[in-house]
Protein backbone atom coordinates (compact mmCIF):
# COMPACT_ATOMS: atom_id res chain seq x y z
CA UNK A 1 103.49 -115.91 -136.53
CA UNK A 2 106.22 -118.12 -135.09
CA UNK A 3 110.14 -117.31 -136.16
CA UNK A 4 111.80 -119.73 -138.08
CA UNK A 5 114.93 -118.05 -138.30
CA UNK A 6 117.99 -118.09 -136.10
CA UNK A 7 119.83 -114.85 -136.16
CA UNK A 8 123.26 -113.86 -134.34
CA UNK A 9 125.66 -111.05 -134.06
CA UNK A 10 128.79 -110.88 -133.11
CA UNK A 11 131.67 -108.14 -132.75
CA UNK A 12 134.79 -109.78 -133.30
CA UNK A 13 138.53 -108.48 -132.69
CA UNK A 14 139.85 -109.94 -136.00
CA UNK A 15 139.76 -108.24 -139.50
CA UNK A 16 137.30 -108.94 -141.77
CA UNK A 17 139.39 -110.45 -143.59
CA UNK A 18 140.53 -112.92 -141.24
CA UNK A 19 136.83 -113.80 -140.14
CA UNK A 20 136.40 -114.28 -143.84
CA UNK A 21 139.20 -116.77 -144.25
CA UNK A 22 137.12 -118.46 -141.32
CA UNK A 23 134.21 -119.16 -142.88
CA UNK A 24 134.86 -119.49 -146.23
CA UNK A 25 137.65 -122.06 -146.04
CA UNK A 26 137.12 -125.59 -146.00
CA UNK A 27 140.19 -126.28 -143.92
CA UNK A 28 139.14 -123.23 -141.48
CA UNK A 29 135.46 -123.97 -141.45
CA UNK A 30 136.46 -127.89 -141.01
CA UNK A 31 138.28 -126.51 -137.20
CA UNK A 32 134.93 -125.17 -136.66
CA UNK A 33 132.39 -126.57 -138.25
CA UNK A 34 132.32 -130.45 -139.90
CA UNK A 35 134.28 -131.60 -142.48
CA UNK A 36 133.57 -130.71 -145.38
CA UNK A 37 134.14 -129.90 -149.34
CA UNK A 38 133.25 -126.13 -149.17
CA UNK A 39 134.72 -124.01 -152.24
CA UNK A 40 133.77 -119.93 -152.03
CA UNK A 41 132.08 -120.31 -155.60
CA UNK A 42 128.53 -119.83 -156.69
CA UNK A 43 126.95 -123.27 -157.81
CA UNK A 44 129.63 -125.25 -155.62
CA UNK A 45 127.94 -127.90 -154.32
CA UNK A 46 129.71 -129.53 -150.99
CA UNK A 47 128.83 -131.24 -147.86
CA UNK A 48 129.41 -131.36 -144.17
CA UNK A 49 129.51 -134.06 -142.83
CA UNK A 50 128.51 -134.43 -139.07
CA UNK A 51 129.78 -136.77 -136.72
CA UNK A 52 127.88 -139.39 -135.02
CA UNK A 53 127.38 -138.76 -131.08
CA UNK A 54 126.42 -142.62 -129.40
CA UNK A 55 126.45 -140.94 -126.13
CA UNK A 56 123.17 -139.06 -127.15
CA UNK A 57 121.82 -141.68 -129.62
CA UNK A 58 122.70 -139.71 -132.88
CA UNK A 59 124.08 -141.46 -135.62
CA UNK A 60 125.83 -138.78 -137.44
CA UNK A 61 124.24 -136.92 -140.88
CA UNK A 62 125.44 -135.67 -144.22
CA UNK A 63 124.22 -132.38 -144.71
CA UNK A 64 124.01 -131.37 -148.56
CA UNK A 65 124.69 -127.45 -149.74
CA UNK A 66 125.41 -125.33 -152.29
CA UNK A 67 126.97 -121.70 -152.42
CA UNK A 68 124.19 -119.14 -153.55
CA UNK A 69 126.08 -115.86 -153.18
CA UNK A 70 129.57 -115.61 -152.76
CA UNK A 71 131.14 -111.92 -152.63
CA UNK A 72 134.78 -112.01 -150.64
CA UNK A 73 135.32 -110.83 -147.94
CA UNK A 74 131.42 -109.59 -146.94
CA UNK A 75 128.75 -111.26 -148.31
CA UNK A 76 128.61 -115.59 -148.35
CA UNK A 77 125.29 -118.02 -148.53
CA UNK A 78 124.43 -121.17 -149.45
CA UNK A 79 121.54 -123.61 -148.88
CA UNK A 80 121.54 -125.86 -145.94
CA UNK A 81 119.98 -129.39 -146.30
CA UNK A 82 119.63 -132.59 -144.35
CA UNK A 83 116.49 -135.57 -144.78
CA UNK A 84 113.28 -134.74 -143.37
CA UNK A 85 112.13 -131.62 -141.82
CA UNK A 86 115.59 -129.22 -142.56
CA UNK A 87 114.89 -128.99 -146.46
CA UNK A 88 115.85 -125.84 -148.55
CA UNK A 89 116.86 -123.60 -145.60
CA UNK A 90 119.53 -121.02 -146.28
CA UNK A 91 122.81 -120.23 -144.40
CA UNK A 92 124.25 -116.55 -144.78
CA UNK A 93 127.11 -114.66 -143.31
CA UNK A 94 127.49 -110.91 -143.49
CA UNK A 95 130.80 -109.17 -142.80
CA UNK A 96 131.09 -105.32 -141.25
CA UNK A 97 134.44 -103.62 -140.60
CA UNK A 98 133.75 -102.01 -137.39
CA UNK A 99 136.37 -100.30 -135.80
CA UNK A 100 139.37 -102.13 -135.45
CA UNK A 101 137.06 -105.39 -135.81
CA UNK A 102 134.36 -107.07 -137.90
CA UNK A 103 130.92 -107.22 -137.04
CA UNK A 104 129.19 -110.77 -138.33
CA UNK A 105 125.91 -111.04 -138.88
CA UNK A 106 124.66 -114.52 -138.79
CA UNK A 107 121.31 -115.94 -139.82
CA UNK A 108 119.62 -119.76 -140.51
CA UNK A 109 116.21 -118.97 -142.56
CA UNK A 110 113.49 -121.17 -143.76
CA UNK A 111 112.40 -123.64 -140.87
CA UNK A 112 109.46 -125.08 -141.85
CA UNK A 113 107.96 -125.55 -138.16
CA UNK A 114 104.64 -127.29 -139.60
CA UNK A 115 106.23 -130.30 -140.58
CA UNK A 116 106.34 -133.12 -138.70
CA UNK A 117 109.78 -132.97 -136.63
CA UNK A 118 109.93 -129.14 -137.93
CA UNK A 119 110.24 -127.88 -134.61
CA UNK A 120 112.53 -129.99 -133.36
CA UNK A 121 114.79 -129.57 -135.68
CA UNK A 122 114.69 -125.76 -135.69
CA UNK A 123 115.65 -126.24 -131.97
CA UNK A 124 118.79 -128.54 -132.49
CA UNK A 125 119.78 -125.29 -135.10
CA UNK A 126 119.57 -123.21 -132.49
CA UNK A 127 121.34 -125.28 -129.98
CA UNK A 128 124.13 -126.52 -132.90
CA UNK A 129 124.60 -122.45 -134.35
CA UNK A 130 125.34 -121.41 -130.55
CA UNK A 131 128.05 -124.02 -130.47
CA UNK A 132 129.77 -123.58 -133.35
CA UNK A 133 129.95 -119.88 -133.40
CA UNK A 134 131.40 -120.32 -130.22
CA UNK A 135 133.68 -122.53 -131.48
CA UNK A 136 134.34 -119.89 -133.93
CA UNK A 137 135.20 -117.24 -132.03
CA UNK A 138 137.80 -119.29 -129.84
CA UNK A 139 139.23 -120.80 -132.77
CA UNK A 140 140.07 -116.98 -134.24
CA UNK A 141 141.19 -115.58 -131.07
CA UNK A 142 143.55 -119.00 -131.06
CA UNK A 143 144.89 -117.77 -134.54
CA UNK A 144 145.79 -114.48 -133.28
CA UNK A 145 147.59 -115.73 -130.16
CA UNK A 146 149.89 -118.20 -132.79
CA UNK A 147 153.29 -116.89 -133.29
């Protein structure tokens, strides 16, 4: 069986609350993320909308979602959807108080790795997830340092 899901955890300094306002804020998930119309409400439908890179021969994408579960400040998913292979695959982000910081469990589901250009698009997840959860952390650890 081949894995079609990209998982991550991460122990984070911040509260969960602040790691909630992270990622489900559209201003906060735009510093992150792509721009976007995200609202933290079941049946929202919004997109993000990613930048073209000429340097690398990609013209930019629009990728269309919708918020499936939505319970502050623990618990958010929501479909993930771009044309051709990355169809109805599902975005979730689970929140842990853990000691003086918040445990986030990250996970992309529901690569179909048959299809034609399946694979490679599961791989570009993988490569764009470690980016922007990088991004991510840096961008809450900037918060904290603010006055």
């Amino acid at each position: 069986m081949t894995n079609n899901t990209i998982q991550r955890e991460l122990l984070l300094p911040q509260s969960q609350q602040q790691v909630w306002d992270a990622i489900a804020n559209s201003a906060a998930l735009a510093d992150w993320m792509y721009p976007n119309d995200f609202e933290p409400r079941v049946g929202h439908p919004f997109t993000f909308q990613v930048p073209p890179k000429p340097e690398i021969g990609f013209e930019g994408l629009t990728v269309r979602c919708e918020v499936l579960e939505c319970e502050p400040p623990s618990w958010l998913v929501f479909s993930w959807s771009v044309a051709g292979p990355v169809v109805d695959t599902r975005v979730s982000f689970r929140l842990e108080p853990d000691g003086n910081g918040t445990r986030l469990f990250f996970e992309h589901a529901g690569f179909d790795l048959t299809q034609p250009g399946g694979k490679q698009a599961f791989g570009g997840a993988q490569y764009g997830w470690v980016q922007m959860l990088e991004k991510l952390t840096t961008v809450l650890s900037n918060q904290e340092n603010q006055p």
